[in-house]
PDB file of N, CA and C in Angstrom:
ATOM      1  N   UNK A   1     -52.829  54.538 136.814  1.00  0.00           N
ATOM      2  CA  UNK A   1     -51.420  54.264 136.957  1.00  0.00           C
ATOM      3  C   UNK A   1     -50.774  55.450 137.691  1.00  0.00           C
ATOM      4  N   UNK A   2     -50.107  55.028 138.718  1.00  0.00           N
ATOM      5  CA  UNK A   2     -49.321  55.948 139.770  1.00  0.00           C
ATOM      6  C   UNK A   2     -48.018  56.276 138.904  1.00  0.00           C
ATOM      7  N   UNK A   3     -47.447  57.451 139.422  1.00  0.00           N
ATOM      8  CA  UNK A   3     -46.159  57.838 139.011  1.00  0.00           C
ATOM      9  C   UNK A   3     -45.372  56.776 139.688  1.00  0.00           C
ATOM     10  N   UNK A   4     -45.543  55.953 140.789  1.00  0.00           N
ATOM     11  CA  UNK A   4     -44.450  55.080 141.373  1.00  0.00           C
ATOM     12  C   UNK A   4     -44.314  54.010 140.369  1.00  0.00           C
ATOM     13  N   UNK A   5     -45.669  53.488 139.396  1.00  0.00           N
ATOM     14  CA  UNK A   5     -46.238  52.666 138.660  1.00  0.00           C
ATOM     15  C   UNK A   5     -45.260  52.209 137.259  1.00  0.00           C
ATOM     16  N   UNK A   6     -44.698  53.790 136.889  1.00  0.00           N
ATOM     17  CA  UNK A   6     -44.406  54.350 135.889  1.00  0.00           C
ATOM     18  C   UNK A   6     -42.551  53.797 135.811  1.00  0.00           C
ATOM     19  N   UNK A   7     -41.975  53.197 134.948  1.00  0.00           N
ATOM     20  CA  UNK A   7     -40.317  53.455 134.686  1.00  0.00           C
ATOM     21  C   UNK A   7     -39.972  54.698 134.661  1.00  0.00           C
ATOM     22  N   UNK A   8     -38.963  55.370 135.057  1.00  0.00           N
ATOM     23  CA  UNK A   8     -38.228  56.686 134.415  1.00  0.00           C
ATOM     24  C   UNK A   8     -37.643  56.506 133.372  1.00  0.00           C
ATOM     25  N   UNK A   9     -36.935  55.405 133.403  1.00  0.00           N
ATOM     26  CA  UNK A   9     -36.198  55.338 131.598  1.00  0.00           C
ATOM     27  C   UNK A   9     -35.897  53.574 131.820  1.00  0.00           C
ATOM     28  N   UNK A  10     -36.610  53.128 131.538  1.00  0.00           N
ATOM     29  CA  UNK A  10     -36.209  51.697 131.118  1.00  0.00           C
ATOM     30  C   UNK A  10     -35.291  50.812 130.274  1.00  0.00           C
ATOM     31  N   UNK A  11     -34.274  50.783 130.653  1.00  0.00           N
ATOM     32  CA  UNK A  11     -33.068  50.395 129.175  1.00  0.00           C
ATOM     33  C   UNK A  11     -32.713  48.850 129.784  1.00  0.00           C
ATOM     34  N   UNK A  12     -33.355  48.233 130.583  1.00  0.00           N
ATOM     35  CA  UNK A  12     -33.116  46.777 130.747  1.00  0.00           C
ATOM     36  C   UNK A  12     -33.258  46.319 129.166  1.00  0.00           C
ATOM     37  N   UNK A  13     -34.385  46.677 127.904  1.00  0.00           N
ATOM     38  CA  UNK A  13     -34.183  45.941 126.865  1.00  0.00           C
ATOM     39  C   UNK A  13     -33.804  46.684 125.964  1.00  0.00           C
ATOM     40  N   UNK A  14     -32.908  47.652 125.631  1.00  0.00           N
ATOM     41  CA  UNK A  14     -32.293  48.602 124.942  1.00  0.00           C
ATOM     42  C   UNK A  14     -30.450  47.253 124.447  1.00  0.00           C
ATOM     43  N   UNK A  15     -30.568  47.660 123.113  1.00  0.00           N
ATOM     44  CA  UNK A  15     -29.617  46.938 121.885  1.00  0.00           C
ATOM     45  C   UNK A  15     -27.989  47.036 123.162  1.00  0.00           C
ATOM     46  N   UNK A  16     -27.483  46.079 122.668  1.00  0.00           N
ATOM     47  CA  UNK A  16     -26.147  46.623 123.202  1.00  0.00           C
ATOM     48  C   UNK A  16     -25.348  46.745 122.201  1.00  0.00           C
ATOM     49  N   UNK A  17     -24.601  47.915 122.376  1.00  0.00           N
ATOM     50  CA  UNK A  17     -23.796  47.841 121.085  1.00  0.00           C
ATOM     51  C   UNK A  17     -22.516  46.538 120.820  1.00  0.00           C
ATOM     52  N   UNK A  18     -22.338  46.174 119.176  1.00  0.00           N
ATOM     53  CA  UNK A  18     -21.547  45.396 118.997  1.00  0.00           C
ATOM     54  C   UNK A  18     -19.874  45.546 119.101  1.00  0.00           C
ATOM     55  N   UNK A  19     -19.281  45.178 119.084  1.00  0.00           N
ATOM     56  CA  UNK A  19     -17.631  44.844 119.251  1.00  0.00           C
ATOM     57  C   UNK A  19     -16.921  45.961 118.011  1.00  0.00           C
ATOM     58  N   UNK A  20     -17.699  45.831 117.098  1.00  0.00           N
ATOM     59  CA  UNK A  20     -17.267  47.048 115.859  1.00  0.00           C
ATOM     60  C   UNK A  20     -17.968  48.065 115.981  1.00  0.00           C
ATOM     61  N   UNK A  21     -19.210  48.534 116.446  1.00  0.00           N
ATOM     62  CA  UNK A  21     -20.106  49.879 117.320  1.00  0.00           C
ATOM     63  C   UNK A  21     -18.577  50.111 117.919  1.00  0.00           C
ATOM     64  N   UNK A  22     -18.593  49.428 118.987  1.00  0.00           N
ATOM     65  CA  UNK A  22     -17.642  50.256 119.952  1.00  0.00           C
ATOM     66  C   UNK A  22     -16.294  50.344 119.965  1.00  0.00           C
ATOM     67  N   UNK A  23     -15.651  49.652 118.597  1.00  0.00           N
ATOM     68  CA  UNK A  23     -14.269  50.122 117.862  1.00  0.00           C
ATOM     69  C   UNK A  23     -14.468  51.706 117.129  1.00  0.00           C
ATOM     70  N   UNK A  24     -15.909  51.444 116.387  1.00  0.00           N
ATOM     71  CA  UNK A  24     -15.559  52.675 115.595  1.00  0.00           C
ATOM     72  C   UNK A  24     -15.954  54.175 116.469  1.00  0.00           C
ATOM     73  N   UNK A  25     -16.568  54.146 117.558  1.00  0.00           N
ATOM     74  CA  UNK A  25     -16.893  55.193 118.544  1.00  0.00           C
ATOM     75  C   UNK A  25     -15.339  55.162 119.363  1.00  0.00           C
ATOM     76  N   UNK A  26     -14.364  54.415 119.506  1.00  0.00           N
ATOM     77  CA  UNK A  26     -13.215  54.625 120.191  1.00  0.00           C
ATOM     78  C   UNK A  26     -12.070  55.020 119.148  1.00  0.00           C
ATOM     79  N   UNK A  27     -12.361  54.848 118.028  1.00  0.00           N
ATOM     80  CA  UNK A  27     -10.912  54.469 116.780  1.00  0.00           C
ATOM     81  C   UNK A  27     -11.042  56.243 116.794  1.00  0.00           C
ATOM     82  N   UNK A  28      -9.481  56.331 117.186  1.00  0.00           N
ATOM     83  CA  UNK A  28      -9.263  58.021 117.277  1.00  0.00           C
ATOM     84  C   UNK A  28      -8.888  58.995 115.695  1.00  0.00           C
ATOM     85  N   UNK A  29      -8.440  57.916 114.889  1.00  0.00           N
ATOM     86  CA  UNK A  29      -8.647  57.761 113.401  1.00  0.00           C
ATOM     87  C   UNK A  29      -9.488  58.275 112.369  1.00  0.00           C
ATOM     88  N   UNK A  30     -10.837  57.497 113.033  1.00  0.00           N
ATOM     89  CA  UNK A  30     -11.924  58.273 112.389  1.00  0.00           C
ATOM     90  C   UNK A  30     -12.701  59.237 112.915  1.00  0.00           C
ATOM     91  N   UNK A  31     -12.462  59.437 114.280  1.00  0.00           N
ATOM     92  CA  UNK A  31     -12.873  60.054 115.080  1.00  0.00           C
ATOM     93  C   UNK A  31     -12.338  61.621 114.504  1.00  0.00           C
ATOM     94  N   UNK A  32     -10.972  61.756 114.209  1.00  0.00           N
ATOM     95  CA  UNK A  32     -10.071  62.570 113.489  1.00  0.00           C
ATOM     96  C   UNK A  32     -10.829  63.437 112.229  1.00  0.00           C
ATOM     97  N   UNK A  33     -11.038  62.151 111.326  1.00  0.00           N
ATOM     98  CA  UNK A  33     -11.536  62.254 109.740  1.00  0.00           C
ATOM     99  C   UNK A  33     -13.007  63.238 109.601  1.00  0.00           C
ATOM    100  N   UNK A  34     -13.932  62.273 110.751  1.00  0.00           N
ATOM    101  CA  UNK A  34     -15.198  62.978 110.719  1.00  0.00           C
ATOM    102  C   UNK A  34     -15.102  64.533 111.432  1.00  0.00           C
ATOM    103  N   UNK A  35     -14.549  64.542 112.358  1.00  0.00           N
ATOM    104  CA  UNK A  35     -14.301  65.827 113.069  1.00  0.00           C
ATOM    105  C   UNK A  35     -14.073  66.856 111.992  1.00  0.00           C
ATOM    106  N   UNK A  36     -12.634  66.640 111.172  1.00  0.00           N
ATOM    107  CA  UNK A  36     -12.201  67.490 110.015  1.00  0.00           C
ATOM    108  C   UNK A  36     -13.358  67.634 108.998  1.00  0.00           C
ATOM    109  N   UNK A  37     -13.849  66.443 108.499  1.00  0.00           N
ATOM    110  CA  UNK A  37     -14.776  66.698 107.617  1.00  0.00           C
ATOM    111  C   UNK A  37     -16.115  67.591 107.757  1.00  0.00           C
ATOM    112  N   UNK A  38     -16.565  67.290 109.130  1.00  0.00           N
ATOM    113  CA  UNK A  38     -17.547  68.192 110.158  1.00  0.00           C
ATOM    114  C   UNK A  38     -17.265  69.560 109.705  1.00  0.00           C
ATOM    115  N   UNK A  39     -15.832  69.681 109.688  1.00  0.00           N
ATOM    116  CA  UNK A  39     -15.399  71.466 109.960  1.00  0.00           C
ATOM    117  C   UNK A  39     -15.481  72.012 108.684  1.00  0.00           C
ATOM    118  N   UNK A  40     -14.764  70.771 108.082  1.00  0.00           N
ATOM    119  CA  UNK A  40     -14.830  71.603 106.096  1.00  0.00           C
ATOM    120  C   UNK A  40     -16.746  71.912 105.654  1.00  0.00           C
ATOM    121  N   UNK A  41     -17.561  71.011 106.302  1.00  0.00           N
ATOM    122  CA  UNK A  41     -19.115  71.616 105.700  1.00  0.00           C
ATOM    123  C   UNK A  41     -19.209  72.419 106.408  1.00  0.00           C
ATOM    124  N   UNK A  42     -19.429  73.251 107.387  1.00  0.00           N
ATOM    125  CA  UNK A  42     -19.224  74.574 108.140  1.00  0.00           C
ATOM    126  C   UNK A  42     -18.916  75.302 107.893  1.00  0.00           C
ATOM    127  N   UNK A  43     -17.515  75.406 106.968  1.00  0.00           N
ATOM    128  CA  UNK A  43     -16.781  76.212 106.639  1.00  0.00           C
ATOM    129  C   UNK A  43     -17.281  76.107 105.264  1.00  0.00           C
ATOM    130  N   UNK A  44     -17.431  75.333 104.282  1.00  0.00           N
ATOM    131  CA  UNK A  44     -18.981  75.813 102.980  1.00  0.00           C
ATOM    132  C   UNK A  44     -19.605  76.402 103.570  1.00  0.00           C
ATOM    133  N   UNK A  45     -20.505  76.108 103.995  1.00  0.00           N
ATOM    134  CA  UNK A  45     -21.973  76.921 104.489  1.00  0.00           C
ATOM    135  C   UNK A  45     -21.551  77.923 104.408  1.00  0.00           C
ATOM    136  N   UNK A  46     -20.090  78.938 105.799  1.00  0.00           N
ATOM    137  CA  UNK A  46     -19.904  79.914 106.079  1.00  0.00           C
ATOM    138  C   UNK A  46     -19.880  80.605 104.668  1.00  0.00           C
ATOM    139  N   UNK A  47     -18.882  80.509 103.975  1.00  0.00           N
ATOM    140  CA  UNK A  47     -17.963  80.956 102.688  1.00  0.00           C
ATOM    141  C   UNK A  47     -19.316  80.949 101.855  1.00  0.00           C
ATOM    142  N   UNK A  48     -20.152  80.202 101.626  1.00  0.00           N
ATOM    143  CA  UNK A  48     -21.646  80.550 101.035  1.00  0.00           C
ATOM    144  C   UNK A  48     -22.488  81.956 101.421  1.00  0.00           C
ATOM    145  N   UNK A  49     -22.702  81.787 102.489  1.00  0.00           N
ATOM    146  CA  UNK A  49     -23.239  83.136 103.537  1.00  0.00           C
ATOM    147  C   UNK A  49     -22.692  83.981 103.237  1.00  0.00           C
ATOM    148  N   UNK A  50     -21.105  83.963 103.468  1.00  0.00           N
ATOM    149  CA  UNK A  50     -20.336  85.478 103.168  1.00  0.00           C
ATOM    150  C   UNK A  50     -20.495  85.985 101.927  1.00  0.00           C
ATOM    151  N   UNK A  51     -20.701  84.845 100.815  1.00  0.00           N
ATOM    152  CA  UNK A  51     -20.694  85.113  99.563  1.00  0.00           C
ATOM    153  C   UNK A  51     -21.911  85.999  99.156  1.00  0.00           C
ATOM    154  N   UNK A  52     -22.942  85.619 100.019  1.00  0.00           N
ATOM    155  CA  UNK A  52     -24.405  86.040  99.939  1.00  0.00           C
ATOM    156  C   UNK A  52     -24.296  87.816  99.243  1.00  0.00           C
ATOM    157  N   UNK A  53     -25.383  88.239  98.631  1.00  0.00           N
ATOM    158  CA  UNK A  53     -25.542  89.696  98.047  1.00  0.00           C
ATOM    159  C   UNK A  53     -25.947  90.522  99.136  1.00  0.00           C
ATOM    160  N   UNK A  54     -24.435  91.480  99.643  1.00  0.00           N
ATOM    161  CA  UNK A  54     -23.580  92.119 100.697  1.00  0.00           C
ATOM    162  C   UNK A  54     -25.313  93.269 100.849  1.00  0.00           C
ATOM    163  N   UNK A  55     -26.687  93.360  99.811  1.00  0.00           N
ATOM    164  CA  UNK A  55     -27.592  94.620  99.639  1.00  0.00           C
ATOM    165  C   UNK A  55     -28.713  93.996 100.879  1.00  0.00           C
ATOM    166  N   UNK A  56     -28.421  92.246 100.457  1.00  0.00           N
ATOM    167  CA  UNK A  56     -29.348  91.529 101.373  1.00  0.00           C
ATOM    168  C   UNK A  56     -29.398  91.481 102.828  1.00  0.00           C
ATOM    169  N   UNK A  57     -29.796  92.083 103.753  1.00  0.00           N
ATOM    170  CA  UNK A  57     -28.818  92.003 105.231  1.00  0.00           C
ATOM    171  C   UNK A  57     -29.832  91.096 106.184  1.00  0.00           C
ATOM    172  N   UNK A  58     -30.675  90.801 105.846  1.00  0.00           N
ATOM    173  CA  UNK A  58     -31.785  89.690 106.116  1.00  0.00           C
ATOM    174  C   UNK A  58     -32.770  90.021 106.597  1.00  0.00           C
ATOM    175  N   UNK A  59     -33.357  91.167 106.148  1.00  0.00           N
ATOM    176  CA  UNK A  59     -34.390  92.103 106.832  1.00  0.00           C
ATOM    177  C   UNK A  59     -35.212  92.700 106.214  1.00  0.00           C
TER     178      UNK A  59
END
């Protein structure tokens, strides 16, 4: 089999997304919610880390 032989990326049979897929990827709403929520586990993690024992410096 030749490289000419070969697809580069074949998405002729790849899903299409449905009518509510592509409400909830546009709805600026939740788009909002998850973003914020994204930031508040980040900001655990961080506030965990900082909390970490100040003797430990990771080494």
């Amino acid at each position: 089999m030749t490289m000419t032989d070969m697809p580069y990326l074949d998405t002729s049979h790849a899903p299409l997304p449905t009518r509510r897929t592509l409400r909830h990827r546009r709805g600026l709403v939740r788009q909002s919610v998850r973003f914020i929520g994204f930031n508040l586990r980040i900001l655990r993690v961080l506030r965990r880390t900082a909390r970490a024992d100040p003797a430990d410096n990771g080494g």
